[in-house]
Protein backbone atom coordinates (compact mmCIF):
# COMPACT_ATOMS: atom_id res chain seq x y z
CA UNK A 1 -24.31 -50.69 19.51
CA UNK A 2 -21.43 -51.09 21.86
CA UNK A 3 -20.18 -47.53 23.71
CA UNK A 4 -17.33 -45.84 21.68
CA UNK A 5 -14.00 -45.63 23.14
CA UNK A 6 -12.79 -42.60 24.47
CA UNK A 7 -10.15 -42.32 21.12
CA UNK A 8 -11.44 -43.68 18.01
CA UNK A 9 -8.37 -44.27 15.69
CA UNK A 10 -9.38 -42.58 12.44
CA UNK A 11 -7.14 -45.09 10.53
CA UNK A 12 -9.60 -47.45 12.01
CA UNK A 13 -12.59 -45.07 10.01
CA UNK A 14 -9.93 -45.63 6.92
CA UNK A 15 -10.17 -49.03 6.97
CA UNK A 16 -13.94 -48.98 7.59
CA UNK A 17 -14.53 -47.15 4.23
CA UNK A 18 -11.95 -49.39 1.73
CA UNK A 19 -13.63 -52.83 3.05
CA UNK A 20 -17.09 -51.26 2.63
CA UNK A 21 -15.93 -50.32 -1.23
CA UNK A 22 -13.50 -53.13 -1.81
CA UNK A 23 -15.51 -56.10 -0.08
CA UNK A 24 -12.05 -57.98 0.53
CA UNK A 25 -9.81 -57.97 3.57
CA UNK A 26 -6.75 -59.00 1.30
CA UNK A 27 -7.44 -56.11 -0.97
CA UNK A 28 -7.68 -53.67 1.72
CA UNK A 29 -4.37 -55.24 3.03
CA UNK A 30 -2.68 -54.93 0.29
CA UNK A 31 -3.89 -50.93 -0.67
CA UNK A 32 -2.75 -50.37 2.98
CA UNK A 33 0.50 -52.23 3.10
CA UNK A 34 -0.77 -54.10 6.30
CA UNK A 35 -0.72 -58.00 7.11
CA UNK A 36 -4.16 -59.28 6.47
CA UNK A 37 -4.57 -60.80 9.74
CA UNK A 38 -3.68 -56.58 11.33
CA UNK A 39 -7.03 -55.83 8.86
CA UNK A 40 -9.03 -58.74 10.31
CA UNK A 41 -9.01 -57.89 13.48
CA UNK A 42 -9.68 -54.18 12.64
CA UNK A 43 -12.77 -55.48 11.11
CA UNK A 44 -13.47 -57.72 14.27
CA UNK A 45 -12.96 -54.24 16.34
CA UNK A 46 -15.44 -52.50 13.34
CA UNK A 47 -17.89 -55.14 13.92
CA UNK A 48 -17.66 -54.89 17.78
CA UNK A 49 -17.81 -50.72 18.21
CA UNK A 50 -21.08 -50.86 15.59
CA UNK A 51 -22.86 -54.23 16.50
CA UNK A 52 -22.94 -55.11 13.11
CA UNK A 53 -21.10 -57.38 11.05
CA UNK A 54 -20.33 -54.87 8.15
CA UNK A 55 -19.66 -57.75 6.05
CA UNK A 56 -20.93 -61.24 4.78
CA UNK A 57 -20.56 -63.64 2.41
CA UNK A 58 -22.98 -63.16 -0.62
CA UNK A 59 -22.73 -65.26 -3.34
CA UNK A 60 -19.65 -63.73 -5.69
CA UNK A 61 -17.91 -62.83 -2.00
CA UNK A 62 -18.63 -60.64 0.82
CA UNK A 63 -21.44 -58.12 0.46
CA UNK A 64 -22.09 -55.45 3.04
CA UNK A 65 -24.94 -55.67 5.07
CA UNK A 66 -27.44 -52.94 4.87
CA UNK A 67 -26.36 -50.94 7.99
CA UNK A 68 -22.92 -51.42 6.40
CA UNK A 69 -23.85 -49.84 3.85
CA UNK A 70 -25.75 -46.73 5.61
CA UNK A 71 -22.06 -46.33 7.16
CA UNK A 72 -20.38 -46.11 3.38
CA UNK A 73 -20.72 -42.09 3.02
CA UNK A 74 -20.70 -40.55 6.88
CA UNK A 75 -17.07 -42.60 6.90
CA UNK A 76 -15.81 -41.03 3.47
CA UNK A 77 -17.19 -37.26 5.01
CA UNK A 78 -15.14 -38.04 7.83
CA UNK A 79 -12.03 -38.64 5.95
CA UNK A 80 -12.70 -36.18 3.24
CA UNK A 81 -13.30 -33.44 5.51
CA UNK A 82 -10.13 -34.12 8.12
CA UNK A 83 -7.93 -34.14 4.79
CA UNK A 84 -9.48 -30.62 3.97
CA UNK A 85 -8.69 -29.78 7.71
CA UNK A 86 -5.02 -30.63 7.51
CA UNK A 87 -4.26 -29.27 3.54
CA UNK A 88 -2.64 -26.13 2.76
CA UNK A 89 -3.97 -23.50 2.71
CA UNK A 90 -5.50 -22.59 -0.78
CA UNK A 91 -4.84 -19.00 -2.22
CA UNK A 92 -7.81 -17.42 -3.01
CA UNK A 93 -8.72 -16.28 -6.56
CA UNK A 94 -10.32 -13.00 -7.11
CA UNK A 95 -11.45 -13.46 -10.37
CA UNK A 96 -13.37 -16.42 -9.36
CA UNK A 97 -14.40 -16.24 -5.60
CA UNK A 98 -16.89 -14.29 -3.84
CA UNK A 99 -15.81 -12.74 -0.94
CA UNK A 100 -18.06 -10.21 1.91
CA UNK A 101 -14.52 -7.73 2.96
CA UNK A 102 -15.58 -5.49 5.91
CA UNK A 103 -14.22 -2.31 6.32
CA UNK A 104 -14.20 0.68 9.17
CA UNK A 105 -13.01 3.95 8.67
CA UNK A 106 -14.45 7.94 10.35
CA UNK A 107 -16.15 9.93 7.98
CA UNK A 108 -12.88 11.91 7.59
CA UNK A 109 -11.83 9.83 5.17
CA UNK A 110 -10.80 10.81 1.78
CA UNK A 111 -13.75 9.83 -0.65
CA UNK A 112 -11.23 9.70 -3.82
CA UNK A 113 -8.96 6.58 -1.56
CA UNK A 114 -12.56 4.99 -1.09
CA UNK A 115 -13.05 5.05 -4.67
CA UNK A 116 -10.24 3.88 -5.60
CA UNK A 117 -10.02 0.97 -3.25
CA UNK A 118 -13.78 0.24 -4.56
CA UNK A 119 -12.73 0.12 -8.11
CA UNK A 120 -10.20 -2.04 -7.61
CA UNK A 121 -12.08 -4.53 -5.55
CA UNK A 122 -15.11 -4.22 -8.51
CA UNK A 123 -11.81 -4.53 -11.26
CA UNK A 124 -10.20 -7.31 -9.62
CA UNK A 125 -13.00 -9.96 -7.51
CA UNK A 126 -15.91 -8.84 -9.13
CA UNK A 127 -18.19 -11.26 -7.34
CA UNK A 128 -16.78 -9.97 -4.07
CA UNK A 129 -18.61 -7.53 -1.47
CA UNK A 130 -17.34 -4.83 -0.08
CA UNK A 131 -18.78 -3.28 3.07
CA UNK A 132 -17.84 -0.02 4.87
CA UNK A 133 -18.74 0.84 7.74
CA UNK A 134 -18.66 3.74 10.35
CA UNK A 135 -15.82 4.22 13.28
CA UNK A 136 -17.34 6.46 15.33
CA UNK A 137 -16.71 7.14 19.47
CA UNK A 138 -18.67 3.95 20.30
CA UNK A 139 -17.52 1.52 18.05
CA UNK A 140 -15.18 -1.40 19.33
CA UNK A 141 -12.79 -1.58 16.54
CA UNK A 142 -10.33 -3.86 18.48
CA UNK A 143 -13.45 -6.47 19.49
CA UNK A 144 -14.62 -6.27 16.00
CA UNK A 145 -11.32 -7.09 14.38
CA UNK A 146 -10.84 -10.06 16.80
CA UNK A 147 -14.27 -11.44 16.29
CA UNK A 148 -14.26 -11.39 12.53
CA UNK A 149 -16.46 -9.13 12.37
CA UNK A 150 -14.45 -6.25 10.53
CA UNK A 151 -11.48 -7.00 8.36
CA UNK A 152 -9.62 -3.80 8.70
CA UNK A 153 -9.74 -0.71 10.13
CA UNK A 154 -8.35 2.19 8.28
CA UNK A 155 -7.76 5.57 10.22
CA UNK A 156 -5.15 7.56 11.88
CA UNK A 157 -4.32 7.24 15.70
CA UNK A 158 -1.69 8.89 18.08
CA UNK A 159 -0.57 5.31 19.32
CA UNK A 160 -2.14 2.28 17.54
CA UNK A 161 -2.83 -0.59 19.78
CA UNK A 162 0.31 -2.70 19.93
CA UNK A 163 -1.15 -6.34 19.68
CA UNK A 164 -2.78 -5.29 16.17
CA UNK A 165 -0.80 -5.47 12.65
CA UNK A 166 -0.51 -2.09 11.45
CA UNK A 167 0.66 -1.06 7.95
CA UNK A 168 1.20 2.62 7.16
CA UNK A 169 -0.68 4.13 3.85
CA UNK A 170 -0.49 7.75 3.52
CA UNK A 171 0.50 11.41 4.66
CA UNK A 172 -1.66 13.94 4.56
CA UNK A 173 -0.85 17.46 5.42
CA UNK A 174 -2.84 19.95 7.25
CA UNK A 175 -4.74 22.71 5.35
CA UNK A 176 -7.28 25.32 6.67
CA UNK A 177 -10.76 25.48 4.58
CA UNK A 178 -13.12 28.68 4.27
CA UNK A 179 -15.82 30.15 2.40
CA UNK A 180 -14.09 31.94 -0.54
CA UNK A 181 -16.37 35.07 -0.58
CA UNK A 182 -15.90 35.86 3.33
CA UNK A 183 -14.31 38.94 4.55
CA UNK A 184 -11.36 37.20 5.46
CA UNK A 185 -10.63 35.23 2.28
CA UNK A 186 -11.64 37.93 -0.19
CA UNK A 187 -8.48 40.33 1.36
CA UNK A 188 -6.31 37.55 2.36
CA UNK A 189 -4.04 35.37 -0.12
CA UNK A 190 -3.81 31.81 0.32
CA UNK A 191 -0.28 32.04 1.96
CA UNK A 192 -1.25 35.08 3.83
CA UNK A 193 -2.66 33.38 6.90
CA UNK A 194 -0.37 34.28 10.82
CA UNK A 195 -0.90 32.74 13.63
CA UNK A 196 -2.71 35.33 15.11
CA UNK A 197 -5.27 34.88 12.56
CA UNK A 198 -5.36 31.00 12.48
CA UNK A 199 -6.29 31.46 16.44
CA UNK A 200 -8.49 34.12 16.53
CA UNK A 201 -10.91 32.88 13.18
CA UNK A 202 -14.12 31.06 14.50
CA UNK A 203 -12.96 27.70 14.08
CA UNK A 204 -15.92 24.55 13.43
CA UNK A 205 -14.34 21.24 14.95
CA UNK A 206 -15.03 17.30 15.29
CA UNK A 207 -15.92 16.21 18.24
CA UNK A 208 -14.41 12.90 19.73
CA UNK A 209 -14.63 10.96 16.41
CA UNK A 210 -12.97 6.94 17.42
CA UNK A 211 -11.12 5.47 20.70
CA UNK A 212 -7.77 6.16 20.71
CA UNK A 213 -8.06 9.19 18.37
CA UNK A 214 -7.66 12.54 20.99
CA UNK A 215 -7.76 15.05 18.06
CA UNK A 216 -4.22 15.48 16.86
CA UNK A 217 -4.72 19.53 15.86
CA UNK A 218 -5.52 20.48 19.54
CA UNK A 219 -3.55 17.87 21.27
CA UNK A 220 -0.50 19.38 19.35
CA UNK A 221 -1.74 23.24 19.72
CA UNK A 222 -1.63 22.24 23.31
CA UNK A 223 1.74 21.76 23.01
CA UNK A 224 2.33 24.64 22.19
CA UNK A 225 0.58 26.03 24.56
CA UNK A 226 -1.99 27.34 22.07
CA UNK A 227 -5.61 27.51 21.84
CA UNK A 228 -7.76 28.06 18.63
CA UNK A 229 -11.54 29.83 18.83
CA UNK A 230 -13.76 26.41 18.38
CA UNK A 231 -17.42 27.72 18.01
CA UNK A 232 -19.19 24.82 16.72
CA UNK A 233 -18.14 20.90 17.10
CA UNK A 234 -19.78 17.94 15.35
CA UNK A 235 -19.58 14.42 15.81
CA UNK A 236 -20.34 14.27 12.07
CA UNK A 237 -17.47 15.48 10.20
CA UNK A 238 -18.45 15.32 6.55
CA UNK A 239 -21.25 17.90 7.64
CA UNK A 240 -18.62 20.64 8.63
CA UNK A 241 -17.21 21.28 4.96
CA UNK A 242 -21.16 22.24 4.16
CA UNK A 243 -21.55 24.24 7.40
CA UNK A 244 -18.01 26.22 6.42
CA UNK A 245 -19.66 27.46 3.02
CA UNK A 246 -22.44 29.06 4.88
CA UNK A 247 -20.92 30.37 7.92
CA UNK A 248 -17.74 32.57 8.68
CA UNK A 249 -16.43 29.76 9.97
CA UNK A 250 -12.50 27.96 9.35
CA UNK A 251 -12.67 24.61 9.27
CA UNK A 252 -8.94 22.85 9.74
CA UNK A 253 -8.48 19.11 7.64
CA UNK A 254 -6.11 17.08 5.62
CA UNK A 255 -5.33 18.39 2.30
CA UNK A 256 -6.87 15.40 0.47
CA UNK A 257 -10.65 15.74 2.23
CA UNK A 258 -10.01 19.56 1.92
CA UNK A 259 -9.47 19.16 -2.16
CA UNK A 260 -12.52 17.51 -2.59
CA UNK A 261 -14.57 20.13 -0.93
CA UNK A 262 -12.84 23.00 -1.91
CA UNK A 263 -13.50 21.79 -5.43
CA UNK A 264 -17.34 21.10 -4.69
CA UNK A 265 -18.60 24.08 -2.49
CA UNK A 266 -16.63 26.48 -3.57
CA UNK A 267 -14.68 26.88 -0.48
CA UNK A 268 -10.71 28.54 -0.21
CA UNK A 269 -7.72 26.37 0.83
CA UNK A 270 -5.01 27.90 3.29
CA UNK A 271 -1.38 26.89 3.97
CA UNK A 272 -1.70 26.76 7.78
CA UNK A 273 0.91 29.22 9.81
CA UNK A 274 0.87 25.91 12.45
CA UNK A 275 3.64 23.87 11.93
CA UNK A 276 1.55 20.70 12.12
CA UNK A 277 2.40 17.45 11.61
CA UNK A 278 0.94 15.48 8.75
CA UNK A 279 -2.00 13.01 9.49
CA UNK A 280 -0.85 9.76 9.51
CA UNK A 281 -3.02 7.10 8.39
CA UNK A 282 -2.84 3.38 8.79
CA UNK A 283 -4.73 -0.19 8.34
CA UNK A 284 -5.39 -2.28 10.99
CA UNK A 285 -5.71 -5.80 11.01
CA UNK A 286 -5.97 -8.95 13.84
CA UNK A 287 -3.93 -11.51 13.83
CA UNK A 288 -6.44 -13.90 12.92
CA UNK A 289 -6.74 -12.49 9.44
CA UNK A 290 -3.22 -11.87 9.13
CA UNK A 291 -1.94 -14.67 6.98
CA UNK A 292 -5.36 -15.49 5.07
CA UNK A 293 -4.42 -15.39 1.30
CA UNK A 294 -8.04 -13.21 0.36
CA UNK A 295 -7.29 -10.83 3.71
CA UNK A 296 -3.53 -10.16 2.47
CA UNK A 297 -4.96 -9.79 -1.29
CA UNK A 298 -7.61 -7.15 0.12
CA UNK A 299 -4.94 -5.15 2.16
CA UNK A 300 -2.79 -5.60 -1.36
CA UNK A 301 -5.37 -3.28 -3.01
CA UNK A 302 -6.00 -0.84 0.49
CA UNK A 303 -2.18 -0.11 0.02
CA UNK A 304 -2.10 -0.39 -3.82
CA UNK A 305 -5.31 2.67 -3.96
CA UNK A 306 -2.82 4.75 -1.35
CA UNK A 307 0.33 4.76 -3.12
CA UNK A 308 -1.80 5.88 -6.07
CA UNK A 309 -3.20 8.61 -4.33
CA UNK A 310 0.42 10.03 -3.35
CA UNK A 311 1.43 10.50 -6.58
């Protein structure tokens, strides 16, 4: 076989495949709208590049020849998969596709917006996957995102990083959580918490939970030049609520984690005297996800499950 050239024309790979089906030069001239003697010498070139002559005369016409043959279906992948390579972009069905979505997020997270998002995923692609997993301290969110190896991050930072898309999906206001039967919450009304107080209390804390994240209640106590009594910090946060109904200890959250455990242990809920600002959380996405039709339908439902949970 001769050496290819450096560019190999893939009209010439066209014109391969329709005179291995058709078995006629004029035919192939004619589907083409080329002069017959343009397709004969393509077929002189063919015969060249592959050391073969592709075609011979059989006894109703020309016949390939057996390696002509052998070159019928590598030359229709090649065209069939460079016009799948160059077509629009297809939008993606959930009803009918099955999809692996991969999603980070701390273990602050409310567990009711999880739920949600999961029911709608299970509602709406139900031969999709859906796979959460941790953000904690050492995790590479950024690298992940850009390799394709998460699909979005959901969380709440100070400063996002700039080169990611970021959509905003909830507020959540700061509330203080303690065991109901302590000292301090049997003689003290829900609205009844100073400053003083908020302060002094043994406070249980997370400990540095994602990059990026500095803890927003002591970075803004700070501020303020403040300080509050931490006694006990965890890198696990979900275990503090459980540590709070056995302890003295005040335990400071968004009002939507806070619900959930206030419901379930039997904890107490205070309006904090702390003129906090709200946690802000966002998703986070890479540009190379950003204009995939089942990545935009999956941060549909992420945003869809928030503004339900605001209501």
């Amino acid at each position: 076989m001769s050496r290819l050239p450096e560019h190999l024309d893939l009209h010439l790979i066209r014109i391969l495949y329709l005179l291995l089906c058709e078995k006629n030069v004029s035919r192939v001239a004619l589907k083409l709208n080329q002069p017959q003697p343009s397709i004969s010498a393509s077929l002189r070139k063919l015969r060249e590049l592959t050391g073969d002559p592709l075609l011979v005369r059989g006894g109703r016409g020309m016949v390939p020849t057996q390696h002509g043959e052998s070159l019928l279906k590598p030359a229709k992948r090649i065209l069939d998969e460079t016009e799948a390579l160059f077509s629009p972009k297809t939008a993606f069905v959930p009803q009918e596709e099955a999809r692996t979505f991969r999603i980070a997020a701390p273990d602050y997270m409310n567990t009711q917006f999880f739920t949600e998002v999961i029911a709608r995923v299970r509602r709406e692609s139900p031969k999709s996957r859906l796979v959460i997993h941790a953000l904690g301290p050492d995790a590479d969110y950024v690298r992940l995102l850009s390799d394709g190896e998460l699909d979005l991050v959901i969380a709440n930072w100070d400063e996002p990083p700039h080169h990611l898309h970021i959509s905003k999906l909830f507020d959540d206001p700061i509330v203080c959580l303690m065991r109901a039967n302590s000292a301090y919450a049997r003689r003290t009304p829900k609205d009844g918490m100073t400053v003083e107080d908020y302060l002094t209390l043994p406070h249980a804390a997370p400990a540095l939970i994602l990059p990026g994240y500095h803890g927003n209640i002591d970075a803004f106590l700070e501020q303020q030049n403040m300080e509050r009594n931490i006694v006990v910090e965890s890198a696990h946060f979900r275990m503090l609520p459980y540590i709070v109904a056995q302890t003295d200890l005040v335990l400071t959250a968004g009002q939507q984690f806070a619900s959930f455990y206030e419901n379930t242990l039997g904890l107490k809920s205070y309006k904090v005297p702390v003129k906090f600002p709200p946690l802000r959380f966002y998703q986070l996405w890479h540009e190379r996800a950003h204009h995939a039709t089942e990545h935009k339908w999956l941060r549909a439902q992420v945003s869809t499950a928030a503004r339900l949970l605001a209501k």
